[in-house]
N, C-alpha and C. Protein backbone atom coordinates (compact mmCIF):
# COMPACT_ATOMS: atom_id res chain seq x y z
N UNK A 1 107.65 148.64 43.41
CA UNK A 1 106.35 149.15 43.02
C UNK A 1 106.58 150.29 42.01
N UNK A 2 105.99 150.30 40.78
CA UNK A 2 106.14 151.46 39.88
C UNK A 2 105.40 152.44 40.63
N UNK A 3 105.10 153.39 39.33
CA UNK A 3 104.97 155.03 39.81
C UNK A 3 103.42 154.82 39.34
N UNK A 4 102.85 153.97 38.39
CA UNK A 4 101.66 153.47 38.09
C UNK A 4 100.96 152.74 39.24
N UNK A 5 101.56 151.70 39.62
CA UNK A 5 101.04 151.44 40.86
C UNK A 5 100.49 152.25 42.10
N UNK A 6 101.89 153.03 42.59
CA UNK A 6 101.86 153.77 43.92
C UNK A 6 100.39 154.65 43.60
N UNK A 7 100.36 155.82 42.09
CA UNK A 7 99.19 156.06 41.71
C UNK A 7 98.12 155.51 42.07
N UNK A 8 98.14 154.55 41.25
CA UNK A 8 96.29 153.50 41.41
C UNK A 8 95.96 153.22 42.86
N UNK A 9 96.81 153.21 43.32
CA UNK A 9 96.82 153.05 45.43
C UNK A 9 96.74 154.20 46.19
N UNK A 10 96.99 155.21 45.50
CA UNK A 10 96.60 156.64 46.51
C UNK A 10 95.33 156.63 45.96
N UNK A 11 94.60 156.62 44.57
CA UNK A 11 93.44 156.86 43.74
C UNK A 11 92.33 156.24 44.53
N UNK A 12 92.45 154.76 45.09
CA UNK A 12 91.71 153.80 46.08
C UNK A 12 91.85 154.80 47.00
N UNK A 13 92.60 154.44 47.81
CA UNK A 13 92.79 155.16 49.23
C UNK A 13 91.88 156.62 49.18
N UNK A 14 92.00 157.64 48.26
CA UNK A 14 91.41 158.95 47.82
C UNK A 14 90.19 158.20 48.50
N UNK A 15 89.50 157.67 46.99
CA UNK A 15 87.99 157.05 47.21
C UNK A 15 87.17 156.76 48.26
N UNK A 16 88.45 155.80 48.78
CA UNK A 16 87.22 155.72 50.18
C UNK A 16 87.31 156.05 51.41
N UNK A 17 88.10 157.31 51.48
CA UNK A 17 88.34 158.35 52.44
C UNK A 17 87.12 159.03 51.64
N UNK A 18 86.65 159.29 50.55
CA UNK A 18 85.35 160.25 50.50
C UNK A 18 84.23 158.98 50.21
N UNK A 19 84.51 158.05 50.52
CA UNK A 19 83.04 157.17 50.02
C UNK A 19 82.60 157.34 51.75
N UNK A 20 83.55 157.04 52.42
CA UNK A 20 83.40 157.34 54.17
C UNK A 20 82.94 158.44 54.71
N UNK A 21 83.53 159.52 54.39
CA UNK A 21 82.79 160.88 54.87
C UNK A 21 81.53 161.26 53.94
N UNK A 22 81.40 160.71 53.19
CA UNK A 22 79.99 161.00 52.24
C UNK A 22 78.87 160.04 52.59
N UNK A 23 78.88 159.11 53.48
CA UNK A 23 78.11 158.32 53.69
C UNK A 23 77.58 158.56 55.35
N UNK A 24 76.30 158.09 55.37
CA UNK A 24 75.99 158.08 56.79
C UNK A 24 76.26 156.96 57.51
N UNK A 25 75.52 156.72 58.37
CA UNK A 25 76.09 155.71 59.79
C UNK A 25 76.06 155.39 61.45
N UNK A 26 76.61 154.82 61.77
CA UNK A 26 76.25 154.33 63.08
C UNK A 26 77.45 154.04 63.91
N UNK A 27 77.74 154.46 65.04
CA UNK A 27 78.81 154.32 66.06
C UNK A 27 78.61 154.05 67.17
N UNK A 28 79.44 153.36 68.27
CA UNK A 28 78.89 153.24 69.73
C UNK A 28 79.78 154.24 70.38
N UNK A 29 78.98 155.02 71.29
CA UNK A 29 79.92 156.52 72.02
C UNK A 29 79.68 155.86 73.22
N UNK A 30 80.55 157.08 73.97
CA UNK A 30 80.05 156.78 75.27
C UNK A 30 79.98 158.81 76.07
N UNK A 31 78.72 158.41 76.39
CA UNK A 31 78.28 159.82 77.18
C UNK A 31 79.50 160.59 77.96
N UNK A 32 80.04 161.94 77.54
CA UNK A 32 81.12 162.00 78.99
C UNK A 32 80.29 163.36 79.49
N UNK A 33 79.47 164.06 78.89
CA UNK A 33 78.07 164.90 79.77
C UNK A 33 76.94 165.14 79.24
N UNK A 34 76.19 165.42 80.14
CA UNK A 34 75.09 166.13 79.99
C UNK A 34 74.37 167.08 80.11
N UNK A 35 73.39 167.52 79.12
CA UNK A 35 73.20 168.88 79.81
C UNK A 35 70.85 169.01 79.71
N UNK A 36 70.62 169.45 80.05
CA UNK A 36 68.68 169.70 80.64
C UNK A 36 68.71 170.14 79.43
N UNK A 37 68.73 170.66 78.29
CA UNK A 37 67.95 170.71 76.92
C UNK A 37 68.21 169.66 76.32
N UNK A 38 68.77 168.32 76.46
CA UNK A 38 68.37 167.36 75.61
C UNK A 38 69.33 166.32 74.99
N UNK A 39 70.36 167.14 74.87
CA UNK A 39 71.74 167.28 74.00
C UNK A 39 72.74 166.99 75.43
N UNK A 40 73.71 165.85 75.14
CA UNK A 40 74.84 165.14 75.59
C UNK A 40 75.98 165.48 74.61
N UNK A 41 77.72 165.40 75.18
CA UNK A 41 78.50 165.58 74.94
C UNK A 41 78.95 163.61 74.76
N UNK A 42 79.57 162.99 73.76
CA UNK A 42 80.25 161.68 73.37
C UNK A 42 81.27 161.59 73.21
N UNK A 43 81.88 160.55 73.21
CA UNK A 43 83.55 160.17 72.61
C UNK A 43 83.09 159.50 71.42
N UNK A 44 83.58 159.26 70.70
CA UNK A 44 83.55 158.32 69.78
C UNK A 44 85.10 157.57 69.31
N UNK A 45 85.14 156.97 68.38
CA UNK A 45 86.32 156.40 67.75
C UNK A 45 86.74 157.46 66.44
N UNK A 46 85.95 158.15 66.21
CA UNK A 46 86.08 159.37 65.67
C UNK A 46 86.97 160.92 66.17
N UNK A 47 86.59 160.66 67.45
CA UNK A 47 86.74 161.75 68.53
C UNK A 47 85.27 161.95 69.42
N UNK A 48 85.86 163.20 69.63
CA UNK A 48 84.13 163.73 70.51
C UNK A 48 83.64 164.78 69.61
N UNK A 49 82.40 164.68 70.16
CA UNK A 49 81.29 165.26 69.32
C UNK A 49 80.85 165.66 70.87
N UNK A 50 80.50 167.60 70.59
CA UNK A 50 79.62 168.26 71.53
C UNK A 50 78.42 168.07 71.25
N UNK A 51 77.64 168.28 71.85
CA UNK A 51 76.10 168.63 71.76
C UNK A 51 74.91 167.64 70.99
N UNK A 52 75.31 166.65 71.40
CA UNK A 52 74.22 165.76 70.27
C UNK A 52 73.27 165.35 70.67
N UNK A 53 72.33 165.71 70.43
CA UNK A 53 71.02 165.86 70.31
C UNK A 53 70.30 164.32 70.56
N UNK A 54 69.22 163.78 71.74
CA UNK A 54 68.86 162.60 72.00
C UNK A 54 67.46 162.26 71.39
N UNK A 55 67.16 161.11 71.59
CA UNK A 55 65.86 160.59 72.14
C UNK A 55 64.66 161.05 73.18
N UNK A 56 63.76 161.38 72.95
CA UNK A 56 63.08 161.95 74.66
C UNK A 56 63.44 160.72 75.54
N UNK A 57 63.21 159.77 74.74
CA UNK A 57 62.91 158.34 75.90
C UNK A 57 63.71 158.08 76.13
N UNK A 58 65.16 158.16 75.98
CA UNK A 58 66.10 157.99 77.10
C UNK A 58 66.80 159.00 77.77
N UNK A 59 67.07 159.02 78.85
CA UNK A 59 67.72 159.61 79.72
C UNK A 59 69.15 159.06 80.32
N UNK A 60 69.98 159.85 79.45
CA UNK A 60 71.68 159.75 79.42
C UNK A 60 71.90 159.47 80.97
N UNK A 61 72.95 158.97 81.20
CA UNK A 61 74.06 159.25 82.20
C UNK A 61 75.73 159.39 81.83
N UNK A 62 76.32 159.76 82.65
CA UNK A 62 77.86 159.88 81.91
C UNK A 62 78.20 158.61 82.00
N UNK A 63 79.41 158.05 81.60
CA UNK A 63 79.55 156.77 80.73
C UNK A 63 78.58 155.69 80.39
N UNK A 64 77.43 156.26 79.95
CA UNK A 64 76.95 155.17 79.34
C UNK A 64 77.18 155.02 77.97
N UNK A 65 77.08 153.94 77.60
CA UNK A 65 77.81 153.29 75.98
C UNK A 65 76.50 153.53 75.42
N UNK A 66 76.76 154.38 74.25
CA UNK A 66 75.66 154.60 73.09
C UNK A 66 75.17 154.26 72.05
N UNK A 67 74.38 154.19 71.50
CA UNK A 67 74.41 153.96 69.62
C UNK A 67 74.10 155.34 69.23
N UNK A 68 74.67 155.84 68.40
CA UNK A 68 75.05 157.05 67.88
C UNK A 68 74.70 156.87 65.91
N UNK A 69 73.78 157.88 65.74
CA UNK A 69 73.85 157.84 64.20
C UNK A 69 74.32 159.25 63.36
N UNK A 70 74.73 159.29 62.32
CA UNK A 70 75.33 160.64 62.25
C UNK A 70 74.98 160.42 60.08
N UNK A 71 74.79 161.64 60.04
CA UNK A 71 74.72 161.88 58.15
C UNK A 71 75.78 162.45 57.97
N UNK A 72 75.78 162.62 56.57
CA UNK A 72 77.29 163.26 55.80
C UNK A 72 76.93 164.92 56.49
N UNK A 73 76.30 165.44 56.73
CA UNK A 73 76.21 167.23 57.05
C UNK A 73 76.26 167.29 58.09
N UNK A 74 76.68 166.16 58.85
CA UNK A 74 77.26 166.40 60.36
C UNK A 74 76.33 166.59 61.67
N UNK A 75 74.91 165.51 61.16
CA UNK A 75 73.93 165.60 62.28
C UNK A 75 73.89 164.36 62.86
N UNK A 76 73.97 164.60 63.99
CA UNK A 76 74.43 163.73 65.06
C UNK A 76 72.90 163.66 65.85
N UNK A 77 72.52 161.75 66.16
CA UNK A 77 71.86 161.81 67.48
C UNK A 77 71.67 159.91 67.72
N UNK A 78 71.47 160.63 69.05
CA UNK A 78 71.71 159.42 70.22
C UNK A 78 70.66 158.41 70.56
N UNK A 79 70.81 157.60 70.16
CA UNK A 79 69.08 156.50 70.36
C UNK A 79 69.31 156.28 71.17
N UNK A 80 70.13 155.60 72.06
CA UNK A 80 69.71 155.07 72.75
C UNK A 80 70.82 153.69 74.11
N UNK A 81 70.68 154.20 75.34
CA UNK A 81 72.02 153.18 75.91
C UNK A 81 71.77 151.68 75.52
N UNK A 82 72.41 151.20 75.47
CA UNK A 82 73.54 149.67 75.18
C UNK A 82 73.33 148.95 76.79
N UNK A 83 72.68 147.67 76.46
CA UNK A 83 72.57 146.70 77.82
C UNK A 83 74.10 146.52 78.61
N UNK A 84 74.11 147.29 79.51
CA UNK A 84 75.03 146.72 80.22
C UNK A 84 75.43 145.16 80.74
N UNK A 85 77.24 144.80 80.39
CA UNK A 85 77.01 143.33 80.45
C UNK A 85 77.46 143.00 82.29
């Protein structure tokens, strides 16, 4: 592989390591607490995320599997549990 190559392949790689964090989105978490103002603690495939902010209409429990949406400025919230199979 030249030195042109290896270049043009970190240049990609660069890109969409920021096309990824610049974009919003959707993840499935899973609850590991909760707390009476509203806001649950998640895992994600990301990591964990403290404090994220729900739905009124649902009411968390710890491991329940989530859908999780999040923007590029790092706002996080929880629609809603996943049918258990």
């Amino acid at each position: 592989m030249t030195a042109r190559q290896r270049l043009s392949e970190a240049i990609q790689r660069a890109a969409s390591r920021a096309v990824q964090q610049e974009s919003s989105g959707w993840l499935i978490a899973t609850v590991t607490a909760t707390y009476t103002d509203g806001t649950v603690d998640i895992s994600t495939a990301r990591g964990p995320v403290s404090r994220v902010r729900r739905l009124k209409s649902y009411t968390p429990a710890v491991n329940d599997r989530v859908q999780v949406d999040y923007n590029p400025d790092g706002n996080w919230i929880v629609i809603g549990a996943l049918a258990s199979s």
